[in-house]
N, C-alpha and C. Protein backbone atom coordinates (compact mmCIF):
# COMPACT_ATOMS: atom_id res chain seq x y z
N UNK A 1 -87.29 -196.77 73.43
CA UNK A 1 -87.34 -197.11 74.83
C UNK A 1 -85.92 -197.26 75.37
N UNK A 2 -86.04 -196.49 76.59
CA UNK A 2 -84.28 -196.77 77.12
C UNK A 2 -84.50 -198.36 77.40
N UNK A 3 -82.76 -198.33 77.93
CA UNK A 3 -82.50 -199.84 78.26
C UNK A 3 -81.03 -199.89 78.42
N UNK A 4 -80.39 -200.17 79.78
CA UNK A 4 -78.94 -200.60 79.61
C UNK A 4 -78.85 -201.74 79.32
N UNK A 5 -77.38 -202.01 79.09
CA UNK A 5 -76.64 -203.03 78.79
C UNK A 5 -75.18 -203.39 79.37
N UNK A 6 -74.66 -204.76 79.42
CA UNK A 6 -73.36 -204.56 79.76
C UNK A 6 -72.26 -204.52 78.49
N UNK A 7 -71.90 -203.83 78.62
CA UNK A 7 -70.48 -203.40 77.70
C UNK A 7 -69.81 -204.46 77.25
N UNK A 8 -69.41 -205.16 76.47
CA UNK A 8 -68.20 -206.28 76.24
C UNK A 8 -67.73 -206.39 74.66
N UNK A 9 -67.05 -207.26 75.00
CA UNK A 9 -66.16 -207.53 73.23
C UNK A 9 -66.84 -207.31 72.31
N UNK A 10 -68.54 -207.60 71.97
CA UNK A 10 -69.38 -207.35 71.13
C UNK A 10 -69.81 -205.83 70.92
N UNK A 11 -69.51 -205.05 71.43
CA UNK A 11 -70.15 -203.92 71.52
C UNK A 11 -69.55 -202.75 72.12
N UNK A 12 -68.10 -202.73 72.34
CA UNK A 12 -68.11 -201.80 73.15
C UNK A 12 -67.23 -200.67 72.48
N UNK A 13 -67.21 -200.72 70.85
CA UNK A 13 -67.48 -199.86 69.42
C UNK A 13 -68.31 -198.48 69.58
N UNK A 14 -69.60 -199.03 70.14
CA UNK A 14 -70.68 -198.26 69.86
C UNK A 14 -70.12 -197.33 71.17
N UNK A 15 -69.85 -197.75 72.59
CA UNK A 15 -69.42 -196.34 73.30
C UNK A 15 -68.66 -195.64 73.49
N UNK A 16 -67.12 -195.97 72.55
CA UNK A 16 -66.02 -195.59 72.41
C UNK A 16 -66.15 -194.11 71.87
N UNK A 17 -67.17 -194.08 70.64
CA UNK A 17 -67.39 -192.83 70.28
C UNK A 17 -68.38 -191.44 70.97
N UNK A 18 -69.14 -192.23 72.14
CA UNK A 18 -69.92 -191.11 72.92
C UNK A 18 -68.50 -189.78 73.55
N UNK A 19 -69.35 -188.86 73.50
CA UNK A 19 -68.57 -187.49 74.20
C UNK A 19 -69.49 -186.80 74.69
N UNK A 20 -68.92 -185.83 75.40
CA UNK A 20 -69.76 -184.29 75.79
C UNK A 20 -69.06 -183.57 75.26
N UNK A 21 -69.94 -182.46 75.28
CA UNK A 21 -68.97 -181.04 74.83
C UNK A 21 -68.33 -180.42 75.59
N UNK A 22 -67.90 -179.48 74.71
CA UNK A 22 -66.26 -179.15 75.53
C UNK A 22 -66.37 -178.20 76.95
N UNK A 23 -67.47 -177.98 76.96
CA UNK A 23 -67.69 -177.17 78.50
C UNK A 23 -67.90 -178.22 79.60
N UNK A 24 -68.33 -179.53 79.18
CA UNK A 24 -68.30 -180.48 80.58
C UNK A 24 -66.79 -181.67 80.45
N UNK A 25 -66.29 -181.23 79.38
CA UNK A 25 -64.60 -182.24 79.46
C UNK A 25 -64.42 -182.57 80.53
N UNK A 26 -63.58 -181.32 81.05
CA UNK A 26 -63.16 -181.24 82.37
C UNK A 26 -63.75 -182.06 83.50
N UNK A 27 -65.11 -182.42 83.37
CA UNK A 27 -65.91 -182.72 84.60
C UNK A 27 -65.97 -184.12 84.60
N UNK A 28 -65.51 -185.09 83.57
CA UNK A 28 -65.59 -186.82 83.76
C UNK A 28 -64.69 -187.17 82.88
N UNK A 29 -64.93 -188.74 82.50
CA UNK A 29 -63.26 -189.10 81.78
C UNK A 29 -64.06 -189.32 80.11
N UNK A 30 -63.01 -189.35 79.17
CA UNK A 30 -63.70 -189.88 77.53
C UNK A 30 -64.46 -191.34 77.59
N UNK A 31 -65.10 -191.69 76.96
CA UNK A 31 -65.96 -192.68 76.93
C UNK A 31 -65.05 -193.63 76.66
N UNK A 32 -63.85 -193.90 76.16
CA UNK A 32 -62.73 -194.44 75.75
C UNK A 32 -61.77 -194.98 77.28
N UNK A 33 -61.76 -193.58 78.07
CA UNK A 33 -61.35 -194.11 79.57
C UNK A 33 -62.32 -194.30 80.62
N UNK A 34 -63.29 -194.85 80.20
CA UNK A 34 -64.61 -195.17 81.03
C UNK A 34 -64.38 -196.61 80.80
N UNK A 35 -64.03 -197.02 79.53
CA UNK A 35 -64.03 -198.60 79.00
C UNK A 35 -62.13 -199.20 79.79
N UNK A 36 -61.46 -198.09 79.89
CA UNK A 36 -60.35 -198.40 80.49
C UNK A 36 -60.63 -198.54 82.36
N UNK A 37 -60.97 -197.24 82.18
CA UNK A 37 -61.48 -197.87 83.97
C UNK A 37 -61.93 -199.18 83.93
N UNK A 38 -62.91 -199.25 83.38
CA UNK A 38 -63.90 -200.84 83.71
C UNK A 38 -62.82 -201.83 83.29
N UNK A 39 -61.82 -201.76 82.98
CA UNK A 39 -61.00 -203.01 83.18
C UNK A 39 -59.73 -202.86 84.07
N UNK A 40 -59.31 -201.31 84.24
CA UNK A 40 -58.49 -201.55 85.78
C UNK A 40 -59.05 -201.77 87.18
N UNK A 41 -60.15 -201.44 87.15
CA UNK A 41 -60.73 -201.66 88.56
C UNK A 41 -61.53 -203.12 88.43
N UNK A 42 -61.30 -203.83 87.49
CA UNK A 42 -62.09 -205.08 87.26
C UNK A 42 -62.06 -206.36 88.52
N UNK A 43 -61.02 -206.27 89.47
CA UNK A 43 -61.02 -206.69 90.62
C UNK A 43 -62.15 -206.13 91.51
N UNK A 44 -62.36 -204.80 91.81
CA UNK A 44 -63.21 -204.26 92.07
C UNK A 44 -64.87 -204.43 91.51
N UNK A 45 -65.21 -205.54 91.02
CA UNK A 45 -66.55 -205.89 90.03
C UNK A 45 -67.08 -204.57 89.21
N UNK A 46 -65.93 -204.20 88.80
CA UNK A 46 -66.63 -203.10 88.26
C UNK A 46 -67.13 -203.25 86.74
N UNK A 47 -68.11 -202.38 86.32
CA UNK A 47 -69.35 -202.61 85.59
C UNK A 47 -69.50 -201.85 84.26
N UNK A 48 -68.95 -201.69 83.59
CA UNK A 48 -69.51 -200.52 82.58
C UNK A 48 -70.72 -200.51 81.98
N UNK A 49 -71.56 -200.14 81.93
CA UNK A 49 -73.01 -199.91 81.61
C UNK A 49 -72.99 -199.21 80.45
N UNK A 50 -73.87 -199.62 79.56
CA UNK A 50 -74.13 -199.15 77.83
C UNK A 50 -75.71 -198.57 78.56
N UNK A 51 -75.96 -197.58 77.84
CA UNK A 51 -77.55 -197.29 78.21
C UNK A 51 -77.76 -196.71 76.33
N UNK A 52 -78.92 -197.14 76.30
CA UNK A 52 -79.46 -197.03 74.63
C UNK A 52 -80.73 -197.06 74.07
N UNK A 53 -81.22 -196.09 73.65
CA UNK A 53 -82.18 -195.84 73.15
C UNK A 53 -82.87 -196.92 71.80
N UNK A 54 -83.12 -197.80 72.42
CA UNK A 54 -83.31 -198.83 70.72
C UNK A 54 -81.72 -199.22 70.60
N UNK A 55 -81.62 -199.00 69.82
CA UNK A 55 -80.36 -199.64 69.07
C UNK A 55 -79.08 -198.38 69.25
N UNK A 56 -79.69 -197.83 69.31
CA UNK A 56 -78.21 -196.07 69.54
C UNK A 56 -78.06 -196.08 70.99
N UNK A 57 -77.03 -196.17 70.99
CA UNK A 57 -76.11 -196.15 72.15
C UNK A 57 -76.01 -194.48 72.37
N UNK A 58 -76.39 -193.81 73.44
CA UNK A 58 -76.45 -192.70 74.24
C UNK A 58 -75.89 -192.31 75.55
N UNK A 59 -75.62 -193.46 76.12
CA UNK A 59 -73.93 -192.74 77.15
C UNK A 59 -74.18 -194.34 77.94
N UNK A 60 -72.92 -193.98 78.80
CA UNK A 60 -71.94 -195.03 79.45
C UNK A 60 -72.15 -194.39 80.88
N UNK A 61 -72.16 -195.44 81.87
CA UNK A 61 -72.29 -195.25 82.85
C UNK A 61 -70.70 -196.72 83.14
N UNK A 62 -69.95 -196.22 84.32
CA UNK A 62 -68.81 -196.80 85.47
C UNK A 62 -69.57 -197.24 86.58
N UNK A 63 -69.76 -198.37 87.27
CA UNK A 63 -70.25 -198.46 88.53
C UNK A 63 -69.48 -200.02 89.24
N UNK A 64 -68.50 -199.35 90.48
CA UNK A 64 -67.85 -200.58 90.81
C UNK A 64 -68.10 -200.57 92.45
N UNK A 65 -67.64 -201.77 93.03
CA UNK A 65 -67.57 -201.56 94.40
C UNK A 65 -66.32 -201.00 95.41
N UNK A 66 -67.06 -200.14 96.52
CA UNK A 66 -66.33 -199.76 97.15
C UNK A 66 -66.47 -200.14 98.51
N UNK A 67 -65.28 -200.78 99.19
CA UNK A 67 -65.43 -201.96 100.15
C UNK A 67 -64.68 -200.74 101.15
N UNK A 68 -64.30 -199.62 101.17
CA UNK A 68 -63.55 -199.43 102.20
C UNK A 68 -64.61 -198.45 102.88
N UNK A 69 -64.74 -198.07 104.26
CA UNK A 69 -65.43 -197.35 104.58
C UNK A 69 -66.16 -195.86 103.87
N UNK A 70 -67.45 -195.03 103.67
CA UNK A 70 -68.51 -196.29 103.54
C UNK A 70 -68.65 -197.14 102.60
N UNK A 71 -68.89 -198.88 102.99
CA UNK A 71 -68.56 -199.47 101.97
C UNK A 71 -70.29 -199.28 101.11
N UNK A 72 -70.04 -199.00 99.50
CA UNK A 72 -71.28 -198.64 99.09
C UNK A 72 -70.85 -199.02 97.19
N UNK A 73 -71.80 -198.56 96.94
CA UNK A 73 -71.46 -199.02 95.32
C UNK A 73 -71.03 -197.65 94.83
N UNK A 74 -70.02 -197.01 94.09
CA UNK A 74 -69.46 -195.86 93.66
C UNK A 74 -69.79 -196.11 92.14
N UNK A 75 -70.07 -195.09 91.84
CA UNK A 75 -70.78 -194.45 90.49
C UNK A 75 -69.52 -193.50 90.45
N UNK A 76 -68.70 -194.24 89.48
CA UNK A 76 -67.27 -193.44 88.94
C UNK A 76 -67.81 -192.47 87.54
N UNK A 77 -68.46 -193.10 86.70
CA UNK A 77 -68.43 -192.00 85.85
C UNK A 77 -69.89 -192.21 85.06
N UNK A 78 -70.80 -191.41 84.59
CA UNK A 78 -71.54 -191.29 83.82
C UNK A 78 -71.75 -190.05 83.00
N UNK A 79 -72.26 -190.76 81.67
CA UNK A 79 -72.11 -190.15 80.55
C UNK A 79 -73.02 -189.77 79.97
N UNK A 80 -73.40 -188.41 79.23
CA UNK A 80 -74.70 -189.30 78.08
C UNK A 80 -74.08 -188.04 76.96
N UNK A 81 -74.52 -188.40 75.32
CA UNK A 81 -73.41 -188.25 75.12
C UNK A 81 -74.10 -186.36 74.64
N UNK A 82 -73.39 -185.93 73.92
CA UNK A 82 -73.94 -184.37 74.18
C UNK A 82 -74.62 -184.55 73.08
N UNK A 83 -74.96 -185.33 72.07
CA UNK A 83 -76.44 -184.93 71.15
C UNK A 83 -77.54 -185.75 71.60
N UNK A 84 -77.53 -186.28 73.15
CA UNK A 84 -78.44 -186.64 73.88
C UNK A 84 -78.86 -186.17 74.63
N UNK A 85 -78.17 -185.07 75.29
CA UNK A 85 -78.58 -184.30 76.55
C UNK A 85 -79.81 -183.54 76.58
N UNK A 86 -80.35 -183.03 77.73
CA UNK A 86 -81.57 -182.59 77.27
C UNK A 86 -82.73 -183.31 77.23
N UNK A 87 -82.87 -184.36 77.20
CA UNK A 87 -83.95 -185.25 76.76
C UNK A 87 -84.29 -185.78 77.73
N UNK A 88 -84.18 -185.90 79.08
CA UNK A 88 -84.24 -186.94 79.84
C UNK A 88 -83.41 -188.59 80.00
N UNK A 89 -82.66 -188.40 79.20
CA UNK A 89 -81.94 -190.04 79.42
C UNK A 89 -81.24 -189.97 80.80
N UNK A 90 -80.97 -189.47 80.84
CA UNK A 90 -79.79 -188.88 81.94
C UNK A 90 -80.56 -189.34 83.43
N UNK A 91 -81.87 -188.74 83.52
CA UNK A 91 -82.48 -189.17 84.72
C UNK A 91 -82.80 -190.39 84.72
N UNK A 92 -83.30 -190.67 83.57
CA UNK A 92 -83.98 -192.00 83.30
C UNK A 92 -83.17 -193.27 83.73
N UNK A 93 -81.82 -193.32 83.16
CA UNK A 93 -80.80 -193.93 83.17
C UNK A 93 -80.21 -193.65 84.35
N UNK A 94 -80.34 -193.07 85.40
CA UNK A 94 -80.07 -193.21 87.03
C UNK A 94 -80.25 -194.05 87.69
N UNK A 95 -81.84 -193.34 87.63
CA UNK A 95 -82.96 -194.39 88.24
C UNK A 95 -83.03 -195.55 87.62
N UNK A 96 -82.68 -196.27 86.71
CA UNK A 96 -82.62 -197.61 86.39
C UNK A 96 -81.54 -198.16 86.58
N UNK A 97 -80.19 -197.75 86.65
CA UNK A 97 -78.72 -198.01 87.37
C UNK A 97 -79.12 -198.15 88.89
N UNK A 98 -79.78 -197.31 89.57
CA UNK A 98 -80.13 -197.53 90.82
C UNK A 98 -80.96 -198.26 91.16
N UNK A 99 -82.06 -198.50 90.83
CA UNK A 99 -82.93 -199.74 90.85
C UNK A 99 -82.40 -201.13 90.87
N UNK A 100 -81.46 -201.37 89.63
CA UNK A 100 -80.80 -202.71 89.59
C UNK A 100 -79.59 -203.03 91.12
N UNK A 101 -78.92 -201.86 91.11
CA UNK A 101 -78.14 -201.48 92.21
C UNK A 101 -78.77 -202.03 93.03
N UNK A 102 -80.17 -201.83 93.73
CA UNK A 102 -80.77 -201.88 94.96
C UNK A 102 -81.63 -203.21 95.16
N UNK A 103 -82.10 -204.16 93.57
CA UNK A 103 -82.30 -205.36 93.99
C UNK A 103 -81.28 -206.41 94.11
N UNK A 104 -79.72 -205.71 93.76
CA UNK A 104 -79.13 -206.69 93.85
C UNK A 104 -78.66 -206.75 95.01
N UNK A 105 -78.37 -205.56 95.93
CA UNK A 105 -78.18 -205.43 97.24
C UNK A 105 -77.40 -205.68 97.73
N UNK A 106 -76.06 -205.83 97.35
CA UNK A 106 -74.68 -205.53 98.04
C UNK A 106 -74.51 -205.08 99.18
N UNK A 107 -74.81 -204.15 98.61
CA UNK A 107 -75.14 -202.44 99.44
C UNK A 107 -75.94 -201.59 100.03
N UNK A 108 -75.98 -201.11 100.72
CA UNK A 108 -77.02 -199.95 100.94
C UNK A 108 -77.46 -199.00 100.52
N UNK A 109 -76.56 -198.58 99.71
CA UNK A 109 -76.14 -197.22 99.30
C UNK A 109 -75.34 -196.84 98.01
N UNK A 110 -75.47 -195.84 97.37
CA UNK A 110 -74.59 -196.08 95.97
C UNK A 110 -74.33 -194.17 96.59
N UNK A 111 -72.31 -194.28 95.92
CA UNK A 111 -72.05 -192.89 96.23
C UNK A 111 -71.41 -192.42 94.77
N UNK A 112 -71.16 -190.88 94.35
CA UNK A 112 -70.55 -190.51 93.29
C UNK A 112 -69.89 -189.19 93.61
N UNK A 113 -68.88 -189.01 93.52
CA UNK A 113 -67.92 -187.21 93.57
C UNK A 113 -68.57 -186.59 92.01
N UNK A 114 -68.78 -185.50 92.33
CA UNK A 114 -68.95 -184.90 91.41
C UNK A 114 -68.49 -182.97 91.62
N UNK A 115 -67.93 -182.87 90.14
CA UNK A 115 -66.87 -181.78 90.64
C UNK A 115 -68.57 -180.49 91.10
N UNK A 116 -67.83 -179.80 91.98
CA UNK A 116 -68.56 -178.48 92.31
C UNK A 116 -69.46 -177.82 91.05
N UNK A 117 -68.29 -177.70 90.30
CA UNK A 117 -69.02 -176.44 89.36
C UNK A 117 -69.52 -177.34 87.84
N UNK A 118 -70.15 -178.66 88.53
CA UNK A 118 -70.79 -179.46 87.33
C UNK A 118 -72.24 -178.99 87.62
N UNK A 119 -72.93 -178.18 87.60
CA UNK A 119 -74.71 -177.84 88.08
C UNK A 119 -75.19 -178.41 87.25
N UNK A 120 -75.39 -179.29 86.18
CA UNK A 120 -76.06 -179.89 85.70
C UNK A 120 -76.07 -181.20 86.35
N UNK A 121 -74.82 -181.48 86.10
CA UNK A 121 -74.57 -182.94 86.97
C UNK A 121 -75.56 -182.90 88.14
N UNK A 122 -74.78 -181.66 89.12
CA UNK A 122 -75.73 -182.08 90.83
C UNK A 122 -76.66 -181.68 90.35
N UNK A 123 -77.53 -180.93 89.56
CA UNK A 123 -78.92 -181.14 89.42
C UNK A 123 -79.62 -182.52 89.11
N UNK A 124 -78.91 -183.09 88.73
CA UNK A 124 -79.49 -184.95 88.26
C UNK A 124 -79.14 -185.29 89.25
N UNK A 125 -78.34 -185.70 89.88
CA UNK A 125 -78.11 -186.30 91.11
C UNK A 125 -79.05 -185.62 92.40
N UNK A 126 -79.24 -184.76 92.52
CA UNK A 126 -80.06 -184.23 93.62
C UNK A 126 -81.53 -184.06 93.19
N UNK A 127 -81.90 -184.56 92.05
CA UNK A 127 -83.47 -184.50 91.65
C UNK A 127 -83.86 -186.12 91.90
N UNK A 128 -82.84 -187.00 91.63
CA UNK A 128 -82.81 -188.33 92.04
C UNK A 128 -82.69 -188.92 93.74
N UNK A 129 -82.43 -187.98 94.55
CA UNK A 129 -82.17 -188.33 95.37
C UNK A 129 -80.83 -188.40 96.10
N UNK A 130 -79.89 -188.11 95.45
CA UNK A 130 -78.44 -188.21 96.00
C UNK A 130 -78.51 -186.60 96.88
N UNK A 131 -77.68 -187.18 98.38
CA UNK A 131 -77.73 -185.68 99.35
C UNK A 131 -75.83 -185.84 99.32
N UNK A 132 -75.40 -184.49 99.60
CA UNK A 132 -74.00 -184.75 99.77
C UNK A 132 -73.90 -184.50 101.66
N UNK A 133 -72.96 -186.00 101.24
CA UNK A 133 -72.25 -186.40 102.67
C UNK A 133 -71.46 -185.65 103.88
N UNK A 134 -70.95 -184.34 102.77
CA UNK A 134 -70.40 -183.06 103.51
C UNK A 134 -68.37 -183.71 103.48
N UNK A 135 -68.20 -184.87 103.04
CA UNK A 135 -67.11 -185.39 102.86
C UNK A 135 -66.28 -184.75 102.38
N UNK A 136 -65.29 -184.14 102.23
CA UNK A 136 -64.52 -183.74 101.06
C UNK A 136 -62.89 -184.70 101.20
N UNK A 137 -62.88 -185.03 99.96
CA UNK A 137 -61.42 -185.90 99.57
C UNK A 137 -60.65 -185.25 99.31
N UNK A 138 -59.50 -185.16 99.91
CA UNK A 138 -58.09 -184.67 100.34
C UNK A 138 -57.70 -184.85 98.60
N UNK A 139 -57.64 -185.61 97.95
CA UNK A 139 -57.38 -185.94 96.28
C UNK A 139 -58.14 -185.21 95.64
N UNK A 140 -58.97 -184.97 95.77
CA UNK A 140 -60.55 -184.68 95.36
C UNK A 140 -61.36 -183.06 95.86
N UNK A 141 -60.50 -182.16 96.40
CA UNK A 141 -61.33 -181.20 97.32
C UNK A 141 -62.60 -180.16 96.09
N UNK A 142 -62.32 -180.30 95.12
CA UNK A 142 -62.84 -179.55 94.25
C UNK A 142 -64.47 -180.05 93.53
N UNK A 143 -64.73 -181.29 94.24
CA UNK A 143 -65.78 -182.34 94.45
C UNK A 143 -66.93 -182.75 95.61
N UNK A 144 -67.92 -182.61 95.05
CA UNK A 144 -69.18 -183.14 96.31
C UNK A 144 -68.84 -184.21 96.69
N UNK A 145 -69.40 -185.14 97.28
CA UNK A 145 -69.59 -186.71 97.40
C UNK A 145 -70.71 -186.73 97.80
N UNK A 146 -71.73 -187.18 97.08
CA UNK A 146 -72.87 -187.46 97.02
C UNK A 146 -73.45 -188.68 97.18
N UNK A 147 -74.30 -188.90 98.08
CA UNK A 147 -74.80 -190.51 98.67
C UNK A 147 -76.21 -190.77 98.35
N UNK A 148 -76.66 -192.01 97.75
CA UNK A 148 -78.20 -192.30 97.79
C UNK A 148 -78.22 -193.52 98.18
N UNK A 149 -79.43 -193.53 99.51
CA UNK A 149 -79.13 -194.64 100.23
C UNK A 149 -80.60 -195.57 99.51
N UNK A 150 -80.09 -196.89 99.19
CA UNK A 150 -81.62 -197.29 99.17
C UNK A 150 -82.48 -197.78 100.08
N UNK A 151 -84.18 -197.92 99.83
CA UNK A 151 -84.76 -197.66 101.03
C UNK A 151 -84.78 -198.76 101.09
C-alpha cells in the first residue's frame, strides 16, 4: 500500500539512493539534491516527501511555498525512482500530495514547471488535473507551468 512520509534524520538514507534513468536526468534534480533543496528553501516550509510502498521507499517528492504572485504551493521536484515507474505510483502519489495540500489549505492552488519535452511527466500532471497557465519564465523558457487549483 502506498503511503508518504516526511523525510528526516531517521530516514532520509532510504531516498538518497532513488534515481531515474538516464533519458529523464536532464528533466529534475538527483534525489540527493531534492534532500538539499528541502533544506535551502527551508524558510520557505518546504517539505520533502518520502512516498513508499510498505517499507521500500519509491520516490521523493519537493513541495514548498510560494508567497510571491500566484501565491500557491510549488511542487519543485518529484520523483519515482526508475525501477518503479510504470506502475502507477506516480499518479497515486500526486493525488495524495494534493489531497493533503488541499486539507491543509494554505492555498488554493498547487503549481509545478515542467520541462517541455518531459511527455511523461505532463502526461501525469495533466491526467491529474494540472492545466498550463500559458506562463513562461524568463529563467525557465524551456518549461510549462502547470497549475491545479483545488476545488
Amino acid at each position: 500500500m502506498l503511503r508518504l512520509f516526511d523525510v528526516d534524520e531517521t530516514n532520509w538514507m532510504q531516498i538518497r539512493s532513488l534515481s531515474v534513468g538516464e533519458d529523464q536526468e536532464g528533466f529534475l534534480d538527483s534525489a540527493l539534491g531534492i534532500l538539499a533543496r528541502g533544506y535551502v528553501y527551508r524558510a520557505n516550509r518546504a517539505r520533502v516527501i518520502g512516498i513508499a510502498d510498505g517499507d521500500t521507499a519509491v520516490g521523493v517528492a519537493l513541495v514548498k511555498d510560494l508567497d510571491e504572485e500566484p501565491a500557491c504551493y510549488d511542487l519543485q521536484q518529484f520523483l519515482i525512482d526508475r525501477r518503479f515507474q510504470g506502475r502507477g505510483y506516480g499518479t497515486e502519489a500526486l493525488r495524495m500530495i494534493l489531497s493533503e495540500l488541499e486539507a491543509e489549505r494554505k492555498y488554493g492552488c498547487a503549481e509545478v514547471c515542467v520541462k517541455r519535452d518531459d511527455a511523461a511527466a505532463l502526461r501525469v500532471y495533466e491526467k491529474i488535473g494540472f492545466t498550463d497557465t500559458g506562463y513562461v519564465d524568463p529563467d525557465a523558457p524551456d518549461c510549462l507551468n502547470l497549475m491545479y487549483v483545488f476545488r
